[in-house]
Protein backbone atom coordinates (compact mmCIF):
# COMPACT_ATOMS: atom_id res chain seq x y z
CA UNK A 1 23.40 -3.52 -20.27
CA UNK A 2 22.56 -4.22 -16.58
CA UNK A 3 19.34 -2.14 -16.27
CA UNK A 4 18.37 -4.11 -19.68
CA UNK A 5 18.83 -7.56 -17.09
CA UNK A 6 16.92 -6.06 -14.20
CA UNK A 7 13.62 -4.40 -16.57
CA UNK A 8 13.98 -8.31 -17.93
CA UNK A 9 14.40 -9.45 -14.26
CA UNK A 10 11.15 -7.14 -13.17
CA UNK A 11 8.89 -8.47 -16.24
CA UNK A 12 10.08 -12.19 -14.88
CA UNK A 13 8.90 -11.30 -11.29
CA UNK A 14 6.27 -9.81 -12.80
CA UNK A 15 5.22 -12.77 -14.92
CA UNK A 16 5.67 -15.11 -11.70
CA UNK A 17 3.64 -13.12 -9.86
CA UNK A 18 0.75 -13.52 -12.11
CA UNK A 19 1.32 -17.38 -12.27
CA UNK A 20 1.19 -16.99 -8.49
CA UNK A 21 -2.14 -15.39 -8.32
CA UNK A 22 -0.48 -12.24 -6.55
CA UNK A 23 -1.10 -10.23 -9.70
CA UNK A 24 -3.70 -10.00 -12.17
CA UNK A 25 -3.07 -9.65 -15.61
CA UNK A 26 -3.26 -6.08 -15.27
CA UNK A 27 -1.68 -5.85 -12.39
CA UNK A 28 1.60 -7.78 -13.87
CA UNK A 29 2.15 -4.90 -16.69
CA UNK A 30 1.43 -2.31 -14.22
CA UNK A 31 3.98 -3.68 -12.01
CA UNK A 32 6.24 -4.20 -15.30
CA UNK A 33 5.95 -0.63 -15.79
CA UNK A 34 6.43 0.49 -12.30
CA UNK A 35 9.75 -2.14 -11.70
CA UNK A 36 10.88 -0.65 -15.14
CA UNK A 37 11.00 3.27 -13.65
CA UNK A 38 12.76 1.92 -10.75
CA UNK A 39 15.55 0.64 -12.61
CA UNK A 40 15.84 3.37 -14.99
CA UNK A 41 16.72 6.12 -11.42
CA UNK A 42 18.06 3.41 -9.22
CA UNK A 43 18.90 0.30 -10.73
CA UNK A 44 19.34 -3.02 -8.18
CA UNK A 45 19.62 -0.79 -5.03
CA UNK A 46 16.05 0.35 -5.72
CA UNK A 47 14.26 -2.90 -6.73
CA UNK A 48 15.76 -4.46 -3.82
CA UNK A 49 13.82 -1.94 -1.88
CA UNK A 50 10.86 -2.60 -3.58
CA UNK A 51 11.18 -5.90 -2.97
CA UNK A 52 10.91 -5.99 0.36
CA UNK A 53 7.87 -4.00 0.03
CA UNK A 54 6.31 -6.45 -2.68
CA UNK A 55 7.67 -9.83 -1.37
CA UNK A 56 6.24 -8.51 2.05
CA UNK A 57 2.62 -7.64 1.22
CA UNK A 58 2.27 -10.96 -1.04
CA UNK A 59 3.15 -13.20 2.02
CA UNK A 60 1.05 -11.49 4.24
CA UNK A 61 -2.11 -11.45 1.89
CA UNK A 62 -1.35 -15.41 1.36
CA UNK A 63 -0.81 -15.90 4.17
CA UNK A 64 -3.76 -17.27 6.36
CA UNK A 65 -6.14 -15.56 4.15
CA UNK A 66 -8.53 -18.20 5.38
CA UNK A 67 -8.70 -16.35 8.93
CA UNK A 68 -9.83 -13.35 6.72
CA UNK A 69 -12.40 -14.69 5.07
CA UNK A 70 -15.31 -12.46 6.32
CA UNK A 71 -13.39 -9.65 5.68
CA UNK A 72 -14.17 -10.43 2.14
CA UNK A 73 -17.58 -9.41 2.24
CA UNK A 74 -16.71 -5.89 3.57
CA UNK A 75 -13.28 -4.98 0.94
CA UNK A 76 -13.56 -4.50 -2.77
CA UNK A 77 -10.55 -6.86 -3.56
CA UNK A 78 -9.06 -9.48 -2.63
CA UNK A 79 -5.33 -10.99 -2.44
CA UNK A 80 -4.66 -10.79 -5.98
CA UNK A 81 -3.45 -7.14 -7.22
CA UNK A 82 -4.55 -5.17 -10.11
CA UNK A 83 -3.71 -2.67 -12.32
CA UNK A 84 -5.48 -0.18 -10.20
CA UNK A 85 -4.13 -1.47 -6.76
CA UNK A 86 -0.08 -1.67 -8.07
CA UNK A 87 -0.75 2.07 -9.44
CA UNK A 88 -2.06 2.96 -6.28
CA UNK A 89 0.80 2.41 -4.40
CA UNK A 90 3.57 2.24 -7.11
CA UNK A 91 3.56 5.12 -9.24
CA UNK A 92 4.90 7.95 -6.64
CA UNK A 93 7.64 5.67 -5.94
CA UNK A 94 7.96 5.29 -9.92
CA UNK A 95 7.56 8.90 -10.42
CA UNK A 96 10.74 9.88 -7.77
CA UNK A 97 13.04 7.63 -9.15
CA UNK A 98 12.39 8.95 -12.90
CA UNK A 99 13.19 12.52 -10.89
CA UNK A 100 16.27 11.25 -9.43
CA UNK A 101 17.35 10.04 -12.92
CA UNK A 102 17.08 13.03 -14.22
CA UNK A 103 18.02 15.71 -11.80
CA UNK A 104 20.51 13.48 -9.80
CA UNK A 105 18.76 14.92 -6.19
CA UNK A 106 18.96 13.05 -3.53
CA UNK A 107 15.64 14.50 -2.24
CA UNK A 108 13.74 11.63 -4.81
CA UNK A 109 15.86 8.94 -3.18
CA UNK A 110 14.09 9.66 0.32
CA UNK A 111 10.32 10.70 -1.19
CA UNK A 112 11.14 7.20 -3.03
CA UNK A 113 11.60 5.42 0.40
CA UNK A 114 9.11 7.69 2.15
CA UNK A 115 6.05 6.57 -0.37
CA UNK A 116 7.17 3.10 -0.30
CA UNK A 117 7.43 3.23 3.67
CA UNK A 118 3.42 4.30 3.81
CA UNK A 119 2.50 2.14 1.48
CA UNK A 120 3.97 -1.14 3.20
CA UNK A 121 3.00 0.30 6.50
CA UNK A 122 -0.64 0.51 5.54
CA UNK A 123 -0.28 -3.28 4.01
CA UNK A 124 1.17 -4.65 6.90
CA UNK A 125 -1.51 -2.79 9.06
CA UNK A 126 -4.14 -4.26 6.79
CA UNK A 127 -3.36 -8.02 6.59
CA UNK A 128 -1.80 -8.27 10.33
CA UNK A 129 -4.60 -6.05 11.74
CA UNK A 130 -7.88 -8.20 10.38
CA UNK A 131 -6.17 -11.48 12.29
CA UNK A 132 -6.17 -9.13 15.56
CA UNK A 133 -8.53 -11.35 18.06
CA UNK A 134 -10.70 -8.23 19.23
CA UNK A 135 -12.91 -6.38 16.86
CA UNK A 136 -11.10 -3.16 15.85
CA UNK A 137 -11.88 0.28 16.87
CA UNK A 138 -13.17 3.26 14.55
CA UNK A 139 -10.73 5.54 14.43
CA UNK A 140 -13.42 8.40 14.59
CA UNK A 141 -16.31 7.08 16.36
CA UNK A 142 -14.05 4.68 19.15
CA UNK A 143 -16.75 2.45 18.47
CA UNK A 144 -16.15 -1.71 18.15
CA UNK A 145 -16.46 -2.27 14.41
CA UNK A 146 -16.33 -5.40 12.36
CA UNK A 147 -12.75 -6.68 11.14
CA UNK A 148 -12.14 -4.71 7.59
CA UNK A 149 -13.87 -2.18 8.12
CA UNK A 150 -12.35 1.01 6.36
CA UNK A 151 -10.76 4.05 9.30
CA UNK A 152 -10.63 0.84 11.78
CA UNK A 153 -7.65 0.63 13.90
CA UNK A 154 -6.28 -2.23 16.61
CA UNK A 155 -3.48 -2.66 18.33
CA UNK A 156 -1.98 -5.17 16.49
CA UNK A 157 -2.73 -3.21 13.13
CA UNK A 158 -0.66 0.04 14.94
CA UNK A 159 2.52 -2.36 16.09
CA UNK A 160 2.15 -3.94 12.23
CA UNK A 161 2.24 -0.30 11.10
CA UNK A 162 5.38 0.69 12.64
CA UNK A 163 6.95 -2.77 11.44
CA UNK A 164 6.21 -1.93 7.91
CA UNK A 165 7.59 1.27 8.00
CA UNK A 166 10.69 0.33 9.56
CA UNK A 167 11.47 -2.32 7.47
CA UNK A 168 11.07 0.00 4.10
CA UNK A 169 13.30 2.83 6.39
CA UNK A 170 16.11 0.25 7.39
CA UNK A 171 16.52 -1.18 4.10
CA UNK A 172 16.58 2.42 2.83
CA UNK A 173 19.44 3.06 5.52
CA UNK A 174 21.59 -0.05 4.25
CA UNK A 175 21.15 0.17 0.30
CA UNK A 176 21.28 4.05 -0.14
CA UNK A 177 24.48 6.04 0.90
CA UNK A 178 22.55 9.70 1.30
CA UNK A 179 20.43 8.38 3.26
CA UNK A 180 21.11 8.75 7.22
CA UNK A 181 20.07 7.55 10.05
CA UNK A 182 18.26 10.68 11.08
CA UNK A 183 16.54 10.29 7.32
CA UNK A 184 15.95 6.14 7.92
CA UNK A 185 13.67 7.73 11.62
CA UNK A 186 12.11 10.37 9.03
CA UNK A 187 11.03 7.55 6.69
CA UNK A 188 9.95 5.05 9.81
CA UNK A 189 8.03 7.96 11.51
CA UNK A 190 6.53 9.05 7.68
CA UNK A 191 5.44 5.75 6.55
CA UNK A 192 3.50 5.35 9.92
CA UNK A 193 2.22 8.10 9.54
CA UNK A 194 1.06 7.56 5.72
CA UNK A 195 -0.89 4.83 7.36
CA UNK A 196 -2.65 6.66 9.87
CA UNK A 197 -3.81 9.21 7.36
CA UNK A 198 -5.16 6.74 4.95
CA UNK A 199 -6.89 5.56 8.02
CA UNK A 200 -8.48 9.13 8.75
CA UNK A 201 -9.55 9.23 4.61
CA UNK A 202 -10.62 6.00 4.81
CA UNK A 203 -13.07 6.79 7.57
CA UNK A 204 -14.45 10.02 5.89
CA UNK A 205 -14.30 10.32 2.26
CA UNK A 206 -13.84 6.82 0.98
CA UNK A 207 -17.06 4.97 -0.53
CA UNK A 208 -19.24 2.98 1.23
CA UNK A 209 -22.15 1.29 0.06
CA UNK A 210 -24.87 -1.09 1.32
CA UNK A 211 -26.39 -4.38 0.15
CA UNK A 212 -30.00 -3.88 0.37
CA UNK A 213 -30.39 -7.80 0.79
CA UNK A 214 -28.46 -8.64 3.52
CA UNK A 215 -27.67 -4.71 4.46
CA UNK A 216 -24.21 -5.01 4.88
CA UNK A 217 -22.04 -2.41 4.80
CA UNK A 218 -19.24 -3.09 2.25
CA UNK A 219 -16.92 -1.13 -0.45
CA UNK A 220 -18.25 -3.62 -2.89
CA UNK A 221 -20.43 -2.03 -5.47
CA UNK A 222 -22.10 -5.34 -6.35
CA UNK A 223 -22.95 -7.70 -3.47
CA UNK A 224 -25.63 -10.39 -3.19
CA UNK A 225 -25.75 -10.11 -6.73
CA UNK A 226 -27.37 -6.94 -7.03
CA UNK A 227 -26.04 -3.37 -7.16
CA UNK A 228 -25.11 -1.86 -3.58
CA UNK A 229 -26.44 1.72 -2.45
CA UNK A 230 -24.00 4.50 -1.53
CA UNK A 231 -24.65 4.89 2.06
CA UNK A 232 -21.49 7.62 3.01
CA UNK A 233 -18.68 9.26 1.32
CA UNK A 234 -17.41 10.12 -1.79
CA UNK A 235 -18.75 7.36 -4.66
CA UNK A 236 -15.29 7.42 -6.60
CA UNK A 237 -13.06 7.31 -3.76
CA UNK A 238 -12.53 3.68 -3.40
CA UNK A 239 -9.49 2.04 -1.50
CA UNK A 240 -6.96 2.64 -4.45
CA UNK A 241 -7.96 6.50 -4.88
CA UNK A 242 -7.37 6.74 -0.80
CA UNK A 243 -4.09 4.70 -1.02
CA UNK A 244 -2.91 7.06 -3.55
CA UNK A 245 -4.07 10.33 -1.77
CA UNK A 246 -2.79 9.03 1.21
CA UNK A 247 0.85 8.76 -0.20
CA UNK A 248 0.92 11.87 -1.91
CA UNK A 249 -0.14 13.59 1.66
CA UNK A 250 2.64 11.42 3.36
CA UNK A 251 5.14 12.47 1.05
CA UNK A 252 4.47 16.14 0.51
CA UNK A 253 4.83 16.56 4.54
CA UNK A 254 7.84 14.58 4.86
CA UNK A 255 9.51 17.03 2.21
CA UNK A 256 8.39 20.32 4.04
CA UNK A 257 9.40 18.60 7.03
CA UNK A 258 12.86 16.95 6.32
């Protein structure tokens, strides 16, 4: 009876969320779904954790979004999430707790935590990291770039990074028994990590087209109001495709290496 209250709990925050504008339509079932899985292997302990990686993203991509406002030319989406962007960084998390529920190991309690870690470590590095005063540097290249700009790092982005991650590995320290504090540093360490190397893919493989009116470069496929050119990368490996890649990478290495 109580994981029927919390799946009706998730399709309320869920439903709010879309009012909000933090979700799309599609973004609000996806989320549904994902909430749902999270119940079914660990009930309130586990929404709670996605909570704090949920709650946390939304404020930060409210908040201030009008100091952000030329990164919109340069990202394919904005503040509000889709189907595509909750998948992205919600269904390894989903997929580990259906794992725990049905093989009871405690491994998919920390790959659960892990994937969640990156995923609000990247967030945090994303929205916190575009307010940074100084152009960022290209993680490659070392080269000033403009705010947005996919494999871009600052300072402010890195110290955001490691504040994402060790909020996701502290609550996973105080809601989760098997989990230690040698596993919460795993987790804090991991989910920076995560971040750097959807950094790295984000500055080789993902797409990147240009606007042959204005000749921007931008992971927007339409722009000016006519189609964009691909310029570098890989033309299906948008931001959600490297969020996702990047988790499963994070993830795989924290289990060889717990």
């Amino acid at each position: 009876m109580s994981s029927l209250l919390f799946i009706l709990f998730v399709i309320a925050v869920a439903k709010v969320g879309y009012m909000l504008k933090a979700l799309s339509l599609s973004g609000a079932i996806a989320a549904s779904f994902v909430g749902s899985c999270i119940v079914i292997g660990l009930n309130g302990e586990g929404l709670v954790l996605l909570g704090l990686f949920f709650g946390t993203s939304s404020l930060l991509s409210k908040n201030k979004s009008r100091l952000k406002t030329s990164t919109l030319q340069i990202v394919e989406k904005g503040d509000t999430r889709d189907f595509g962007q909750v998948l992205a960084n919600g269904l390894i998390p989903a997929l580990s707790c259906l794992l725990f529920a049905y093989t009871d190991n405690d491994l998919w309690i920390y790959t659960y935590a892990v994937s969640l870690a990156a995923a609000n470590a990247d967030t945090w590095a994303s929205e916190i990291g575009t307010l940074s005063k100084r152009k960022p540097v290209h993680i490659l290249t070392f080269k000033r770039v403009a705010h947005g700009t996919s494999g871009a790092v600052s300072l402010l982005g890195l110290i955001a990074t490691l504040v994402g991650a060790f909020i996701i590995g502290a609550g996973s320290y105080l809601l989760f028994d098997s989990v230690t504090i040698t596993h919460c540093l795993y987790i804090v360490l991991f989910g920076a990590f995560g971040s750097i190397v959807d950094t790295i893919l984000g500055a080789t493989i993902q797409a990147k087209f240009q606007c042959e009116h204005c000749e921007i470069l931008t992971e927007k496929r339409v722009h000016c109001c006519d189609r964009t050119n691909l310029k570098s990368g890989i033309a299906w490996m948008n931001n959600d495709a490297i969020n996702f890649s990047s988790i499963i990478i994070t993830v795989i290495l924290a289990v060889i290496f717990v």
